[in-house]
C-alpha atoms as a PDB file:
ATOM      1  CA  UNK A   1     105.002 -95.478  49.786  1.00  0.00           C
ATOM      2  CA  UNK A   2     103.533 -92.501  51.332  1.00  0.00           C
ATOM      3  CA  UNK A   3     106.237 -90.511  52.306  1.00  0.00           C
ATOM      4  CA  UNK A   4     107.982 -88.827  49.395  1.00  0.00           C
ATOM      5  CA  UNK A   5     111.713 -86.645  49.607  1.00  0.00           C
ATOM      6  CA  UNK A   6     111.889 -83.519  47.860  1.00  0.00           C
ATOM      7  CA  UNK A   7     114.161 -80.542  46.899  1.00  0.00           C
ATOM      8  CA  UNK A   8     114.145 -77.930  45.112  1.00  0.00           C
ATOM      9  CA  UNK A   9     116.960 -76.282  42.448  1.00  0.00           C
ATOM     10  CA  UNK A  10     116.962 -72.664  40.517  1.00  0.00           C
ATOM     11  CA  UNK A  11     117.975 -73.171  36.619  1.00  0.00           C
ATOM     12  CA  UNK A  12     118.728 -70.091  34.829  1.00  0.00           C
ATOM     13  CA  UNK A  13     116.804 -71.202  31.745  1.00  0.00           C
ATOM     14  CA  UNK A  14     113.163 -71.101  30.380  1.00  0.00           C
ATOM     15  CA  UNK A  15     110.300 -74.596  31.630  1.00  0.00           C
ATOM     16  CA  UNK A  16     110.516 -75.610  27.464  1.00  0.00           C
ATOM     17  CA  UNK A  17     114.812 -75.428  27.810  1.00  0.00           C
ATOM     18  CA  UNK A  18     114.352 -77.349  31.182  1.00  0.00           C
ATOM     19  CA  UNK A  19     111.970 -79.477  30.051  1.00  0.00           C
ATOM     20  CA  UNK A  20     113.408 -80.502  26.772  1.00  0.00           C
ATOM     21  CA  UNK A  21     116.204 -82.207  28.418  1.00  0.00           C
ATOM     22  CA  UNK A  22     114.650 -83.390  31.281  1.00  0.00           C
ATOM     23  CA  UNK A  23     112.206 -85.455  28.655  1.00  0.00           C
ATOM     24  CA  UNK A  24     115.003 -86.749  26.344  1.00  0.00           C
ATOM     25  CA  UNK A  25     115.488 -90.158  28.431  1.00  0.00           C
ATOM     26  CA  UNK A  26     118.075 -91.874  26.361  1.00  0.00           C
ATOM     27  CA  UNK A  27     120.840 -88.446  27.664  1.00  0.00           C
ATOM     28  CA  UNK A  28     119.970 -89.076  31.357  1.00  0.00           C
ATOM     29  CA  UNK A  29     123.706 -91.014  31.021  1.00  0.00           C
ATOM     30  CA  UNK A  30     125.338 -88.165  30.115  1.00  0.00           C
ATOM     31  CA  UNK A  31     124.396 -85.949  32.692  1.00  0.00           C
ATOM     32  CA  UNK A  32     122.321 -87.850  35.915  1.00  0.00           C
ATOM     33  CA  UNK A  33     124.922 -89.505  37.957  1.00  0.00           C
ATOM     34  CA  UNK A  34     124.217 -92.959  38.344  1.00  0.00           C
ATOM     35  CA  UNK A  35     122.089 -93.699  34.932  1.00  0.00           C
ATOM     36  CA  UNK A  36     124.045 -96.631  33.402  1.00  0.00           C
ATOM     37  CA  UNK A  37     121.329 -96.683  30.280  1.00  0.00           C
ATOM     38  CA  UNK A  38     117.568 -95.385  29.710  1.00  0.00           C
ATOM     39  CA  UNK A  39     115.419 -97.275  26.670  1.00  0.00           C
ATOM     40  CA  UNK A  40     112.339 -95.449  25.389  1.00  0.00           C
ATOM     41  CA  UNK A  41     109.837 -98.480  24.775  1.00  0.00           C
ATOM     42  CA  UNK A  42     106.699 -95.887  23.864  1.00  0.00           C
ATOM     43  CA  UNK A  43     106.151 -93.010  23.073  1.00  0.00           C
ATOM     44  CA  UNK A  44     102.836 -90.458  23.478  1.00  0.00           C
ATOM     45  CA  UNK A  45     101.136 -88.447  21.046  1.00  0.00           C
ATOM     46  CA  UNK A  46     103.511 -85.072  21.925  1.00  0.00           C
ATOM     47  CA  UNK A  47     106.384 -87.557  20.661  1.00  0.00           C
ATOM     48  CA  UNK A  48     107.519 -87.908  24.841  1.00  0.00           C
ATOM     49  CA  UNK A  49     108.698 -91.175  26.217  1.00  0.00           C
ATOM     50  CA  UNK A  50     105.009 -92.563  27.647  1.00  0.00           C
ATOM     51  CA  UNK A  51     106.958 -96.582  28.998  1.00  0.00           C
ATOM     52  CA  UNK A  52     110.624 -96.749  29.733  1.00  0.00           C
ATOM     53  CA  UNK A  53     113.207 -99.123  31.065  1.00  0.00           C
ATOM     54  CA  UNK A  54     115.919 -97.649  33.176  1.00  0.00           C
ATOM     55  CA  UNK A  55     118.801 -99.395  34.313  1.00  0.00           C
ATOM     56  CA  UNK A  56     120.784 -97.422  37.381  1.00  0.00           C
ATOM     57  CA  UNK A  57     123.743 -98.549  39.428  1.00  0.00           C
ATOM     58  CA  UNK A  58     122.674 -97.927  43.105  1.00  0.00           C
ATOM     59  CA  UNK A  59     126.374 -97.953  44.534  1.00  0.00           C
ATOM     60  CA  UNK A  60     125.612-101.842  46.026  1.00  0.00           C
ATOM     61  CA  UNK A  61     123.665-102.989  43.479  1.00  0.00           C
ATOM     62  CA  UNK A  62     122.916-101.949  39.629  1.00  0.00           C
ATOM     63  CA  UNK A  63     118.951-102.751  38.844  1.00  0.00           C
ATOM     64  CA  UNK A  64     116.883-101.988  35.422  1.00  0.00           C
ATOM     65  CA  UNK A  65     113.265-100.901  36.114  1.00  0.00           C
ATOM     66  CA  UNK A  66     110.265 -99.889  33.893  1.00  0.00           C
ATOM     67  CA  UNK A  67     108.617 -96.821  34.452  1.00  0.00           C
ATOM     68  CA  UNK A  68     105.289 -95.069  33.104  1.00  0.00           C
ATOM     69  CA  UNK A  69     105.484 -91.392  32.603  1.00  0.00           C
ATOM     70  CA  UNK A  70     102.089 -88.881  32.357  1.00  0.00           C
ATOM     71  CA  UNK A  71     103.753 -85.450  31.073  1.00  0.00           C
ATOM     72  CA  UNK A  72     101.282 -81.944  31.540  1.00  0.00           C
ATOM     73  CA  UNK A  73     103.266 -79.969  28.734  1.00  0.00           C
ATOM     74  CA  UNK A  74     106.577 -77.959  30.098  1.00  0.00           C
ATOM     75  CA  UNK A  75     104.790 -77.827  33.906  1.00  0.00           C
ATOM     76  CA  UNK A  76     104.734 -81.281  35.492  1.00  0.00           C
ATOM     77  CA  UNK A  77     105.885 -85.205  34.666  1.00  0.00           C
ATOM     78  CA  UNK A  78     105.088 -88.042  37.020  1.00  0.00           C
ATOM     79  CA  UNK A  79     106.642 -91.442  36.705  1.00  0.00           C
ATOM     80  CA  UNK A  80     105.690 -94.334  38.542  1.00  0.00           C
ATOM     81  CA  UNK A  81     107.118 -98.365  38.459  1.00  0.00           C
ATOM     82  CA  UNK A  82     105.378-100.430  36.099  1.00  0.00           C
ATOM     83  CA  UNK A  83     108.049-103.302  35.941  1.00  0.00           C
ATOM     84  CA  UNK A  84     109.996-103.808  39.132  1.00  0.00           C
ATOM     85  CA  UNK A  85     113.609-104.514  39.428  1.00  0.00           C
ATOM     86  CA  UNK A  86     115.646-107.132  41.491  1.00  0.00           C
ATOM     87  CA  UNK A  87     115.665-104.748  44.253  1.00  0.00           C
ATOM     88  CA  UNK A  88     113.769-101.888  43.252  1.00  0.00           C
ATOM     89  CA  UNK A  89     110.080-102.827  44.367  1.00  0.00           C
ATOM     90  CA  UNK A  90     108.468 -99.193  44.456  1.00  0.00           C
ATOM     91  CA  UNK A  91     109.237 -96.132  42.539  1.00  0.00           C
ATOM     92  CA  UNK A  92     107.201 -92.851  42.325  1.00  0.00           C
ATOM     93  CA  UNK A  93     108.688 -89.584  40.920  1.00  0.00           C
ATOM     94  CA  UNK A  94     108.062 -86.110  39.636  1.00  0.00           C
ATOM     95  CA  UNK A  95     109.417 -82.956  38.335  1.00  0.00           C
ATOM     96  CA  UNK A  96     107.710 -79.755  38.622  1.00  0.00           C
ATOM     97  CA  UNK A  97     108.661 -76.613  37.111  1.00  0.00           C
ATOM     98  CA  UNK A  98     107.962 -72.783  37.872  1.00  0.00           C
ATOM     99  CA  UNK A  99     109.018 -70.377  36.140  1.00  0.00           C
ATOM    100  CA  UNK A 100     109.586 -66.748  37.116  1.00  0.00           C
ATOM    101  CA  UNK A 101     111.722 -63.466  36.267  1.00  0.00           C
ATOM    102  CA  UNK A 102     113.851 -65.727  33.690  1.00  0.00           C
ATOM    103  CA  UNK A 103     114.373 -68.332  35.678  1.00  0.00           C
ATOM    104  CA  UNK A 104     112.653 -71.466  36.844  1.00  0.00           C
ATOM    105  CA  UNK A 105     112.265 -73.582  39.758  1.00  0.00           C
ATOM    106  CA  UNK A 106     112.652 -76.855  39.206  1.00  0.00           C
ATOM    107  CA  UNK A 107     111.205 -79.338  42.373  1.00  0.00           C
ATOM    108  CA  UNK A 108     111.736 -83.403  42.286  1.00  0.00           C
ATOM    109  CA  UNK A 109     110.202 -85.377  44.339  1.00  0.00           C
ATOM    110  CA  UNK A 110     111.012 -89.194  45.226  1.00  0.00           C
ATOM    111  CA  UNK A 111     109.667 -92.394  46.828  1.00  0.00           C
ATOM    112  CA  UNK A 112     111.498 -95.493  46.400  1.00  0.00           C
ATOM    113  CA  UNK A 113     110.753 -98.729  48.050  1.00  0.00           C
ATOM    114  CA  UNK A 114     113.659-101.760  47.985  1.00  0.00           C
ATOM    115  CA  UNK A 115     113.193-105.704  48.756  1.00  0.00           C
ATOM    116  CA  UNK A 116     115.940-104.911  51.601  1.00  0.00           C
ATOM    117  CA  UNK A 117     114.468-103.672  54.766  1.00  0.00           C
ATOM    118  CA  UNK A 118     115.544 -99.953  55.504  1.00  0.00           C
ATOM    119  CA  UNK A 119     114.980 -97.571  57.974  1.00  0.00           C
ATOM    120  CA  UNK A 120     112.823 -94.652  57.062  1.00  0.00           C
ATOM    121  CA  UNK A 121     115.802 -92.361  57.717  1.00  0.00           C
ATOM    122  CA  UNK A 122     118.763 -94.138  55.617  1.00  0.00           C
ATOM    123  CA  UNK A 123     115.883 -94.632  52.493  1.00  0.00           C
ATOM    124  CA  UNK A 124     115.361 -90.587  52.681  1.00  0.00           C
ATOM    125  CA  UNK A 125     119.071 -90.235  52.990  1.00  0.00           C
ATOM    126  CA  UNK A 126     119.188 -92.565  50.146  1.00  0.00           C
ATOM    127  CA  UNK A 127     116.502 -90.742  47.910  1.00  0.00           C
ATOM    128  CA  UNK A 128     117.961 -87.335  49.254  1.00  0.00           C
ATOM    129  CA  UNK A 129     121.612 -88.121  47.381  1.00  0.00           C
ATOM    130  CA  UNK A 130     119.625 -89.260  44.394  1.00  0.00           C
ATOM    131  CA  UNK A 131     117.358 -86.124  43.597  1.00  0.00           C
ATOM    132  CA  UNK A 132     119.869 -83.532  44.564  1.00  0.00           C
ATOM    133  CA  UNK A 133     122.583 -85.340  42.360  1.00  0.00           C
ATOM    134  CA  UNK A 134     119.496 -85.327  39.970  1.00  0.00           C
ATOM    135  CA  UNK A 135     118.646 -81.632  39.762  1.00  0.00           C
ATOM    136  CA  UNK A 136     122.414 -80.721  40.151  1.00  0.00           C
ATOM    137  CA  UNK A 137     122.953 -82.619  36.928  1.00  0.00           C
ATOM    138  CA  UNK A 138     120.415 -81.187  35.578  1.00  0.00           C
ATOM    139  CA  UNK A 139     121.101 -77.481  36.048  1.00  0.00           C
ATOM    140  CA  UNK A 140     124.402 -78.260  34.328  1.00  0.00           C
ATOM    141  CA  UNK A 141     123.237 -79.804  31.232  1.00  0.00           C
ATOM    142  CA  UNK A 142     120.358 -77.053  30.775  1.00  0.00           C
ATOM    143  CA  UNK A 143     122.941 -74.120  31.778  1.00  0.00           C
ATOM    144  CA  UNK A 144     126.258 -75.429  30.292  1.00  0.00           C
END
């Protein structure tokens, strides 16, 4: 799972706004196409999800994962599988922000690996759809 897809999105907000929402988990169905239902199973000291399950309907197929998260304040959260699906077999993820002049950049990278054999180029088209639907829901929910 070496290769990872990443993009990039401006949000006209502050890294604690941006931040806030991206770490409430159990909202990600209001605003991240795709999220059927997120349950926070732990939490860390700062009171942020630390083990999650996620259940997501992939278009052909809906799966429910559990993912670890390692949050560095409003900057940076990684989240990796810890429980695989029934067709999700490899997930790593980030979000990194940086802010400037108002504004902050927010950057997601994604590496997914599936029990169905893919070409390289339909799994990056595949994680492509899936971060910039990500970040565009995101800018909405922080901005709107």
């Amino acid at each position: 799972m070496a290769d990872r897809t990443s993009s990039s999105i401006t949000v006209e907000a502050g890294k604690a706004e941006i931040m806030a929402v991206i770490a409430d988990l159990e909202a990600y169905p209001k605003w991240a196409s795709g999220i059927r239902g997120v349950t926070v199973g732990e939490t860390g000291e700062d009171g942020r999800a630390s083990r999650a399950k996620l259940t997501f309907d992939g278009g052909v197929f809906i799966d429910t994962i559990g993912l670890a998260y390692t949050w560095k304040g409003d900057d940076h959260v990684t989240w990796k599988l810890v429980e695989p699906g029934s067709v999700v077999t490899g997930l790593h993820g980030s979000y990194t922000l940086e802010e400037a002049d108002g504004s902050t950049e927010v950057t997601y990278e994604l590496a997914v690996d599936v029990r169905i054999p893919l070409i390289g180029m339909v799994k990056r088209k595949g994680e492509k759809r899936i971060i910039d639907s990500a970040l565009k829901g995101l800018k909405r929910q922080v901005e709107g």
